[in-house]
C-alpha atoms as a PDB file:
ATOM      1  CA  UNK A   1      73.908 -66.951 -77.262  1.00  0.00           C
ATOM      2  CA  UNK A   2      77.669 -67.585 -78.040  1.00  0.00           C
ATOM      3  CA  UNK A   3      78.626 -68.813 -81.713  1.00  0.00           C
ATOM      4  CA  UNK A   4      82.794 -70.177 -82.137  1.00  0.00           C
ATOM      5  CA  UNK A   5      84.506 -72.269 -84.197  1.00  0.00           C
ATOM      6  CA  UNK A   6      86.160 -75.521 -82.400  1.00  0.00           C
ATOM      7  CA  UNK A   7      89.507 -74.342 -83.751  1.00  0.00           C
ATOM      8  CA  UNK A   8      89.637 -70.505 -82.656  1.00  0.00           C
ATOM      9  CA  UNK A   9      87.279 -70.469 -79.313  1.00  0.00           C
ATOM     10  CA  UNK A  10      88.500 -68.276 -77.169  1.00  0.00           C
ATOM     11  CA  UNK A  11      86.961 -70.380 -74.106  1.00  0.00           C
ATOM     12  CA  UNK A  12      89.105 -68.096 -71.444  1.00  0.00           C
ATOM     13  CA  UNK A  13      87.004 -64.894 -72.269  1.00  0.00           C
ATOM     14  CA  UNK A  14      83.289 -65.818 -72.027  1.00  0.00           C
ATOM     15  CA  UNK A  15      82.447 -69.291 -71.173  1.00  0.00           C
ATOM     16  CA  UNK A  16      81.503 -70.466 -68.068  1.00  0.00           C
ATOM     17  CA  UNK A  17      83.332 -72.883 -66.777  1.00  0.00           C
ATOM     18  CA  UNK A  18      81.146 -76.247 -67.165  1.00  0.00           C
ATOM     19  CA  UNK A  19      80.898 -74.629 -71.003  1.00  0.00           C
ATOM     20  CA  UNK A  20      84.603 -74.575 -71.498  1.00  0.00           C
ATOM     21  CA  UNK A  21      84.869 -78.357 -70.368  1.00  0.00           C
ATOM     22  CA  UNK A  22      82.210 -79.317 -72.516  1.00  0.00           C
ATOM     23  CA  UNK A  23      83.073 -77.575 -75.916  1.00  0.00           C
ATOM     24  CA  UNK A  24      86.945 -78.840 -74.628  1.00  0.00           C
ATOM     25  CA  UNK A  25      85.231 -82.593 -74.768  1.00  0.00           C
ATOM     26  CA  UNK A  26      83.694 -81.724 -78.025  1.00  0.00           C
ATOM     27  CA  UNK A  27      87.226 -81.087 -79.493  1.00  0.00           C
ATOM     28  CA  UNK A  28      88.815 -84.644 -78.531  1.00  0.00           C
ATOM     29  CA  UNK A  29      85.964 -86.778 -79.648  1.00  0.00           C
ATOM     30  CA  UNK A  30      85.730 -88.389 -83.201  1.00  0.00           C
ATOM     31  CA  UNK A  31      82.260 -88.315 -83.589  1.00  0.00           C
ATOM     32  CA  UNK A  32      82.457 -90.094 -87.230  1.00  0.00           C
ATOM     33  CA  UNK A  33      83.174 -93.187 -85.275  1.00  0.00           C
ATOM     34  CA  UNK A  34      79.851 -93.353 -83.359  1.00  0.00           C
ATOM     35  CA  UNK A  35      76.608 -94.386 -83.371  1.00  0.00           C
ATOM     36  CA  UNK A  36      73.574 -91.854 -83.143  1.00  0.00           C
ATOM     37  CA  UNK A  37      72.140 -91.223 -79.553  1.00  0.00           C
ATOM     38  CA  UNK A  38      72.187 -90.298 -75.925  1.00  0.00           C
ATOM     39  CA  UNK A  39      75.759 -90.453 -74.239  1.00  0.00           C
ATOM     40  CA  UNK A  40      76.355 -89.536 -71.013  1.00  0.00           C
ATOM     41  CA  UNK A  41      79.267 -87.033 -69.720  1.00  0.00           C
ATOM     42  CA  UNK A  42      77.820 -86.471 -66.130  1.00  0.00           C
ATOM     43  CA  UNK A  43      74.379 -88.207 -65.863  1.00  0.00           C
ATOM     44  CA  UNK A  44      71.765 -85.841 -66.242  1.00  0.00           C
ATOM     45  CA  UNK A  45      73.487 -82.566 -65.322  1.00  0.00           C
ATOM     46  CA  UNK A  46      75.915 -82.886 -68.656  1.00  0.00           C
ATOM     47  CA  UNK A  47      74.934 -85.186 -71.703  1.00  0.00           C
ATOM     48  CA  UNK A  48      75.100 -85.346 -75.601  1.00  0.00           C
ATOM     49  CA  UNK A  49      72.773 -86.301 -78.463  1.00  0.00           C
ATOM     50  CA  UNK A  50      74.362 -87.310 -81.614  1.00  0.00           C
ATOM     51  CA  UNK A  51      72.477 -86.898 -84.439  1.00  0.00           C
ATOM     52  CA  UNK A  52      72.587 -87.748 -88.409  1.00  0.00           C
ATOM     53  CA  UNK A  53      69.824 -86.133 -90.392  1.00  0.00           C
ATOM     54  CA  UNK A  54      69.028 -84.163 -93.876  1.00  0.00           C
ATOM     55  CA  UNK A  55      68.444 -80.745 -93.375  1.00  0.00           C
ATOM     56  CA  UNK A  56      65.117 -79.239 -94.564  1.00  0.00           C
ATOM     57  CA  UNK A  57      62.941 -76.256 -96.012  1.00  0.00           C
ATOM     58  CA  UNK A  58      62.782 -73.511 -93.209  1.00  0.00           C
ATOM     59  CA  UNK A  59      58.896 -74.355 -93.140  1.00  0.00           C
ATOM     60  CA  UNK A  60      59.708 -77.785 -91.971  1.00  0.00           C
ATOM     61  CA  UNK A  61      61.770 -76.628 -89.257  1.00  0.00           C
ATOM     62  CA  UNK A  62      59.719 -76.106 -85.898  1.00  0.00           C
ATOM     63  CA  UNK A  63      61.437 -72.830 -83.636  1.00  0.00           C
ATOM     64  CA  UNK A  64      62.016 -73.907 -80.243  1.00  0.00           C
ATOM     65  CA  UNK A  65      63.147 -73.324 -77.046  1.00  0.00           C
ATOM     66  CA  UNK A  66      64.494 -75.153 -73.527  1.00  0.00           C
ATOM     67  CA  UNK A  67      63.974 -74.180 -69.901  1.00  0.00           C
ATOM     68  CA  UNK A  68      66.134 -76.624 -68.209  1.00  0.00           C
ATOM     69  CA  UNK A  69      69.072 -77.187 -70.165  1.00  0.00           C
ATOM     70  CA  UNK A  70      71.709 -75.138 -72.408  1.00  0.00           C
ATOM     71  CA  UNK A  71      72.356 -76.100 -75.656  1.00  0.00           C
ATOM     72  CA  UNK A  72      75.490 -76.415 -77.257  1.00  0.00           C
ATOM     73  CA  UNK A  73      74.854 -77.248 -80.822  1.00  0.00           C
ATOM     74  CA  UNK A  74      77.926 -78.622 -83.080  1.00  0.00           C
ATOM     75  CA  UNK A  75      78.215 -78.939 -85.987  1.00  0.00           C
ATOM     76  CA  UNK A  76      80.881 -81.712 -87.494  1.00  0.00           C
ATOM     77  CA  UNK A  77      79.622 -82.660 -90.794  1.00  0.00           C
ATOM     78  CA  UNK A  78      77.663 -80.662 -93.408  1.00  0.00           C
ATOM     79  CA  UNK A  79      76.425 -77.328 -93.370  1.00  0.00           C
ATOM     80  CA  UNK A  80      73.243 -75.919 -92.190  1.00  0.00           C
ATOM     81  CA  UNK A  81      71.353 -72.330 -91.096  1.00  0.00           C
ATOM     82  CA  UNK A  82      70.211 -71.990 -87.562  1.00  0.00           C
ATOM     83  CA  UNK A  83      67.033 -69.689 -86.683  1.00  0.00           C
ATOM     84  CA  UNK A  84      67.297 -67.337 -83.973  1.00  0.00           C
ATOM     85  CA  UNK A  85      65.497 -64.472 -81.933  1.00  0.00           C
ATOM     86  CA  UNK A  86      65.772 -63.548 -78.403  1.00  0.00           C
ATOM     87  CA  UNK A  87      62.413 -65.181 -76.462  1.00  0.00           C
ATOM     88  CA  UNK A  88      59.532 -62.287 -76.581  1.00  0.00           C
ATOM     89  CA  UNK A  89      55.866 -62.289 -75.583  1.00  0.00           C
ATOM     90  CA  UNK A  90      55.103 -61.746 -79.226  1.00  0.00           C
ATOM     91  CA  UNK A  91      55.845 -65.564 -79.998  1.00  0.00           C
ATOM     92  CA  UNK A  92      53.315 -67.556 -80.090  1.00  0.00           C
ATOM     93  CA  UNK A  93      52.995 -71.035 -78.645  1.00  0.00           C
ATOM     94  CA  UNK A  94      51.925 -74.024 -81.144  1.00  0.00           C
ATOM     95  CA  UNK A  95      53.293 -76.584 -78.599  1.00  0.00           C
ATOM     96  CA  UNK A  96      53.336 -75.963 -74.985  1.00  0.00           C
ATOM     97  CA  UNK A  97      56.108 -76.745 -72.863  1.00  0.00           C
ATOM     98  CA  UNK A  98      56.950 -80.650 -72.120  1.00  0.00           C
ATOM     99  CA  UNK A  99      58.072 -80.809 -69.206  1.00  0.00           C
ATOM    100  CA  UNK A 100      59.957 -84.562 -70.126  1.00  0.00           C
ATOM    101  CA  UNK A 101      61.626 -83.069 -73.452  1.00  0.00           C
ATOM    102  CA  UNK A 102      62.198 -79.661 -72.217  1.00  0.00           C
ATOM    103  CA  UNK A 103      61.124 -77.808 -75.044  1.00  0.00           C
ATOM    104  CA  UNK A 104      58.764 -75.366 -76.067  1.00  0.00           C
ATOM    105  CA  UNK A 105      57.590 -75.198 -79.593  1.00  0.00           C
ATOM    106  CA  UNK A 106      56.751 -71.594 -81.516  1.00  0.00           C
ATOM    107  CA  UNK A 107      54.730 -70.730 -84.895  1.00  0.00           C
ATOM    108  CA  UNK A 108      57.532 -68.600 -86.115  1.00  0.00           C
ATOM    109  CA  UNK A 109      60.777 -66.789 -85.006  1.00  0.00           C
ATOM    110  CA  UNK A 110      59.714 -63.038 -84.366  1.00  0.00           C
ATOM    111  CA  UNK A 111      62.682 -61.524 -85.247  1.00  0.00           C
ATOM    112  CA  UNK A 112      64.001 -64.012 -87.661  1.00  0.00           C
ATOM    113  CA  UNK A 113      67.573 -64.062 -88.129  1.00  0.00           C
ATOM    114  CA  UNK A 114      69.874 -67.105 -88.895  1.00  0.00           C
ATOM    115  CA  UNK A 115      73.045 -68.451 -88.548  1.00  0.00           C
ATOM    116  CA  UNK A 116      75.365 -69.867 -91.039  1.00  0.00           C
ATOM    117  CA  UNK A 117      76.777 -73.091 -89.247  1.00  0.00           C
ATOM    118  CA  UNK A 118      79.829 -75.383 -91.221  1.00  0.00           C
ATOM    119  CA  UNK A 119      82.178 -77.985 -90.318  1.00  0.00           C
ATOM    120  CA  UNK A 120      83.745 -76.736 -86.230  1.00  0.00           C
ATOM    121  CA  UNK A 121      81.104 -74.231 -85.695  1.00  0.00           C
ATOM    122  CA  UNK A 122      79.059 -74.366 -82.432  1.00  0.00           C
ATOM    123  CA  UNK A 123      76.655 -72.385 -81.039  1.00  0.00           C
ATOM    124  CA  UNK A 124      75.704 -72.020 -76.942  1.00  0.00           C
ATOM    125  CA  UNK A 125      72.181 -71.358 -76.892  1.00  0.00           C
ATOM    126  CA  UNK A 126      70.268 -70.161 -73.500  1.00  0.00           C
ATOM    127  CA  UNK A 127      66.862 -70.788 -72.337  1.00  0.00           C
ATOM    128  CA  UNK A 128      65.977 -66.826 -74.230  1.00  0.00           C
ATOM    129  CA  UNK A 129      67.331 -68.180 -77.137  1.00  0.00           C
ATOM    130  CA  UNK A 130      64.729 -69.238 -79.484  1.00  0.00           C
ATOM    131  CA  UNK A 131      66.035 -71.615 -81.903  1.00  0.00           C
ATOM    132  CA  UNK A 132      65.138 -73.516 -85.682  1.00  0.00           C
ATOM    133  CA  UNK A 133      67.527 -76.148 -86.088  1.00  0.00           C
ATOM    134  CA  UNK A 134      68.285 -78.107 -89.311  1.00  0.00           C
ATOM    135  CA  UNK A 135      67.441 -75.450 -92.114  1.00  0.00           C
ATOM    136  CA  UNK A 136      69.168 -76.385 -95.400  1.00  0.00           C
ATOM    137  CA  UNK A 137      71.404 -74.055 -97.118  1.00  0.00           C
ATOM    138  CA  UNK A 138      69.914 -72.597-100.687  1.00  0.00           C
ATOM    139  CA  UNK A 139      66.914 -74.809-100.822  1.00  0.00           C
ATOM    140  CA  UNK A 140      69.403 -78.080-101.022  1.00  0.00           C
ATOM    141  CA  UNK A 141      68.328 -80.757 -98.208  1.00  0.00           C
ATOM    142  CA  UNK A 142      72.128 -82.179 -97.466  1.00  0.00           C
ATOM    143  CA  UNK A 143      73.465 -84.665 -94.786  1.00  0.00           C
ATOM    144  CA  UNK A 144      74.430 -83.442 -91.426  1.00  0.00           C
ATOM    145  CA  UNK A 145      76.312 -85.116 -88.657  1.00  0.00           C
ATOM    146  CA  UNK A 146      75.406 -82.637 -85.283  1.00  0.00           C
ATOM    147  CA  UNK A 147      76.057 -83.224 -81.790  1.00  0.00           C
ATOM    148  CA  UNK A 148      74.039 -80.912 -79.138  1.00  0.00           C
ATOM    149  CA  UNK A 149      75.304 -81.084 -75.712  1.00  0.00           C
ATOM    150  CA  UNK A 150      72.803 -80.592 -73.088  1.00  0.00           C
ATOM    151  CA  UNK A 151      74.151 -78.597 -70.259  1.00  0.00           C
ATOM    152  CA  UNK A 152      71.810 -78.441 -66.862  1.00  0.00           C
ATOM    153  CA  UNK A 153      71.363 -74.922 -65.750  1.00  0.00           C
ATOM    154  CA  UNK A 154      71.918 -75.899 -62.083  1.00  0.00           C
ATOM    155  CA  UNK A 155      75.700 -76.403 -62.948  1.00  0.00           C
ATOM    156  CA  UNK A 156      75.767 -72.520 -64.282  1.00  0.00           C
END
């Protein structure tokens, strides 16, 4: 897992290169301006989901995880926490892998830790990285505007 900011990344360090180009696209887009859903960069190897939602109680917010894909989760309006832990064998399984969807759903996030995501902040998130999207901040469900890139593993 990588976390940046869209105005300080340091892309030339740690990002692979199909990374930098994507979290470069996610810097010249104005995101305000479009409709939620499913736009394509490169087909299926490189595509993003817009999304406008109210962020919720943690107990609302299913942990989950991908096997085909790499998220990059950004964040351009609102604030919201993100639940993390590294994948274990201690999670357990409440959903089992779709295939379609590429996710995997979890009970609970064994370690739980979270992070703090504002306005520019975005967060590359592997297949081992068990995530819990869309947790409000102090209890307070708020308006979100989020855009996660889906990045194909093939192209890494």
């Amino acid at each position: 897992m990588f976390v940046g900011n869209i105005d300080t990344w340091a892309w030339e360090r740690v990002y692979p290169k199909v990374i930098q180009d994507a979290i470069a696209y996610l810097e010249k887009q104005d995101f305000s301006a479009m409709a939620d859903g499913r736009y394509e960069i490169d087909g299926d190897k490189v595509y993003f989901n817009l999304q406008r939602y109210e962020t919720r109680s943690p107990e609302m917010c299913r942990p989950e995880s991908h096997t085909k894909y790499v998220d990059i989760q950004y964040l351009v309006e609102g604030e919201e926490y993100l639940g993390w832990c590294p994948f274990s064998p201690d999670l357990k399984v409440t959903v089992p892998y779709n295939t379609e969807k590429d996710v995997t759903f979890y009970e609970k996030l064994i370690p739980e830790s979270s992070i703090f995501l504002s306005p520019g902040t975005f967060v590359v998130l592997y297949p081992e990285d068990v995530h819990s999207p869309c947790i409000s901040v102090d209890e307070m469900s708020e308006p979100v505007l989020k855009v996660v890139v889906k990045v194909s593993l093939d192209l890494l």
